[in-house]
Protein backbone atom coordinates (compact mmCIF):
# COMPACT_ATOMS: atom_id res chain seq x y z
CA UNK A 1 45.65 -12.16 80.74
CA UNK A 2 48.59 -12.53 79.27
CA UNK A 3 52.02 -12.82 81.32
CA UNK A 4 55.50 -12.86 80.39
CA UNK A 5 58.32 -14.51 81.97
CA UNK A 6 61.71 -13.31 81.12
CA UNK A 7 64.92 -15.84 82.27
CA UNK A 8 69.03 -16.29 81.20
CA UNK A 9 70.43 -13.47 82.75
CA UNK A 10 73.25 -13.38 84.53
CA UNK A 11 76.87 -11.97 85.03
CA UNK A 12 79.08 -12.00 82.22
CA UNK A 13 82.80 -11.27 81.38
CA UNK A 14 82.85 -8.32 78.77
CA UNK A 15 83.12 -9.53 75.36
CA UNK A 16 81.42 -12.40 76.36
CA UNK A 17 77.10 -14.02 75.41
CA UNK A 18 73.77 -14.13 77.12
CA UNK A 19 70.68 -15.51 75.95
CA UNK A 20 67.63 -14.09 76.98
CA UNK A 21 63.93 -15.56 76.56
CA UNK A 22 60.48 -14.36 77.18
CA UNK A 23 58.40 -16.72 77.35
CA UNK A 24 54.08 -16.19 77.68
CA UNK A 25 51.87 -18.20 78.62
CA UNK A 26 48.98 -17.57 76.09
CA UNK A 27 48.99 -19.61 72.76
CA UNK A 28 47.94 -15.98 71.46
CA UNK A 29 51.79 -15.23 71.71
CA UNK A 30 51.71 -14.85 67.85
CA UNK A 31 49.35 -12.09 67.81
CA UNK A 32 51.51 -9.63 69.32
CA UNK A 33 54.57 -7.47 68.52
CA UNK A 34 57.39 -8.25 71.02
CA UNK A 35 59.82 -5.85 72.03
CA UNK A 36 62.79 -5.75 74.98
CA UNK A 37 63.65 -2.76 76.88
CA UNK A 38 66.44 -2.30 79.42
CA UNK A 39 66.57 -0.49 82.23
CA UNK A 40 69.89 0.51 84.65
CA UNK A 41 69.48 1.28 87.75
CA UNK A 42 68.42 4.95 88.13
CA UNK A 43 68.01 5.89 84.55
CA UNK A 44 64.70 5.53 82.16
CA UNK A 45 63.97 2.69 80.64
CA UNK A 46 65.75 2.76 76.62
CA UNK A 47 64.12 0.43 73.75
CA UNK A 48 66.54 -2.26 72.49
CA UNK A 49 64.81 -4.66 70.02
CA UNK A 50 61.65 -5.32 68.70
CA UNK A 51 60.19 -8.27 66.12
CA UNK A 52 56.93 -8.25 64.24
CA UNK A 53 54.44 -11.12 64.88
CA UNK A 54 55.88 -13.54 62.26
CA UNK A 55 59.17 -12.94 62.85
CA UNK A 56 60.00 -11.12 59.60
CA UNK A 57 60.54 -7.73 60.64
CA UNK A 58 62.87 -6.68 63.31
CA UNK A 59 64.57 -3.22 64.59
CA UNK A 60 67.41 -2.92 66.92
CA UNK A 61 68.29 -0.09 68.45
CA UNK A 62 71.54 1.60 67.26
CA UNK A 63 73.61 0.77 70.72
CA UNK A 64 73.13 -2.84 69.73
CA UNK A 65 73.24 -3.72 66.30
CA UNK A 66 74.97 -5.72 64.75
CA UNK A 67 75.79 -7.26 68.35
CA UNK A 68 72.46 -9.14 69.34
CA UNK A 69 69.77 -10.42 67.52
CA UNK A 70 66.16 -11.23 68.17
CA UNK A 71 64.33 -14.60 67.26
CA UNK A 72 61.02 -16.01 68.25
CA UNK A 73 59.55 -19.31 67.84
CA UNK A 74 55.72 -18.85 68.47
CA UNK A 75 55.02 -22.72 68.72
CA UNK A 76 56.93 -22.45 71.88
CA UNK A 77 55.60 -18.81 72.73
CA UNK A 78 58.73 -17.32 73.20
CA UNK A 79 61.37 -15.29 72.29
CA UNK A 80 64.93 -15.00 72.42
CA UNK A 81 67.82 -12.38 72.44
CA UNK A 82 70.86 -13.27 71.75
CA UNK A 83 73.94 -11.33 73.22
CA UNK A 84 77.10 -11.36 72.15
CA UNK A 85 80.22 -8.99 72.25
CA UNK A 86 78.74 -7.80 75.75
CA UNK A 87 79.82 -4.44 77.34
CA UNK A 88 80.07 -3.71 80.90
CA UNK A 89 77.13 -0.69 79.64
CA UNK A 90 74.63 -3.08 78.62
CA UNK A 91 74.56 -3.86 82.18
CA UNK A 92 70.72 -3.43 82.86
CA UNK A 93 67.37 -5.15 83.75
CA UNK A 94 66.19 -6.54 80.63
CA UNK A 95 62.36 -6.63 80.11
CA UNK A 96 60.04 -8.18 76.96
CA UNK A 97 56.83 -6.46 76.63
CA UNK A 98 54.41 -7.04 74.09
CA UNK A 99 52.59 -4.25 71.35
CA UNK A 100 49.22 -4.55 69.21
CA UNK A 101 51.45 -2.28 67.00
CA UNK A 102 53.78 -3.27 64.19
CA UNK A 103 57.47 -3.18 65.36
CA UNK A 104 59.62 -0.39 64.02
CA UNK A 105 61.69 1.87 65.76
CA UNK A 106 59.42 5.19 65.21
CA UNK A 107 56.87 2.36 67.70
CA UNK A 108 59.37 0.80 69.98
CA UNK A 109 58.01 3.06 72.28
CA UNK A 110 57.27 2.10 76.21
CA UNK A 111 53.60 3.33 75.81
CA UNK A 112 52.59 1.44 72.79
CA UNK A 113 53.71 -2.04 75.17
CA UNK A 114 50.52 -3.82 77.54
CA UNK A 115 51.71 -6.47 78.51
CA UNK A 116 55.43 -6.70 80.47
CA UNK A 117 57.57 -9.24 82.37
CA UNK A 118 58.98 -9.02 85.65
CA UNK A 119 62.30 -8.52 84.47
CA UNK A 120 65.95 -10.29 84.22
CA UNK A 121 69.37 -8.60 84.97
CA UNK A 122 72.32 -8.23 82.82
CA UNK A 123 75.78 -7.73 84.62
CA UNK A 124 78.60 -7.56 82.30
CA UNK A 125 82.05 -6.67 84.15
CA UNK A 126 85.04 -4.99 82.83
């Protein structure tokens, strides 16, 4: 089975960077769609970013374009997020989850995801 393992969260000034990585523990990684969702506390959990199996194809969600950026490197089977320009509202759990699906944002959807990690929180102050 395959399992995720999300680290490199942490509290953060606003304005300042995180980097996030999911790393799995099947050499598989490279089959799958990977995607990261966020979560705050009390509220459902929103899509952020997704990237296709090779890397090529990615789709961020609108609240953080152009701000963070998603990477993988399946000879290490993991992949990153970048965060920069941080807001205290991106203040979340941040999860990686991976799809059989292509990544898009009409399938950056929680029930298209198997496999999930355990999570890694975000705190970015005012």
């Amino acid at each position: 089975q395959l399992q995720l393992v999300e680290s490199g969260g942490g509290l953060v000034q606003s304005g300042g960077s995180l980097r996030l990585s999911c790393a799995a523990s099947a050499f598989t990684f490279g089959r799958y769609t990977v995607g990261w969702f966020r979560q705050e506390s009390g509220k459902e959990r929103e899509r952020v970013s997704c990237i296709s199996r090779s890397g090529g194809s990615t789709y961020y969600a609108e609240s953080v374009k152009d701000r963070f950026t998603i990477s993988r490197d399946n000879a290490k089977n993991t992949v990153y997020l970048q965060m920069n320009n941080l807001k205290p509202e991106d203040t979340a759990v941040y999860y990686c989850a991976t799809s059989s699906v292509s990544c898009s944002g009409s399938t950056l959807l929680r029930p298209n995801y198997d496999y999930w990690g355990q999570g890694t929180q975000v705190t970015v102050s005012s």
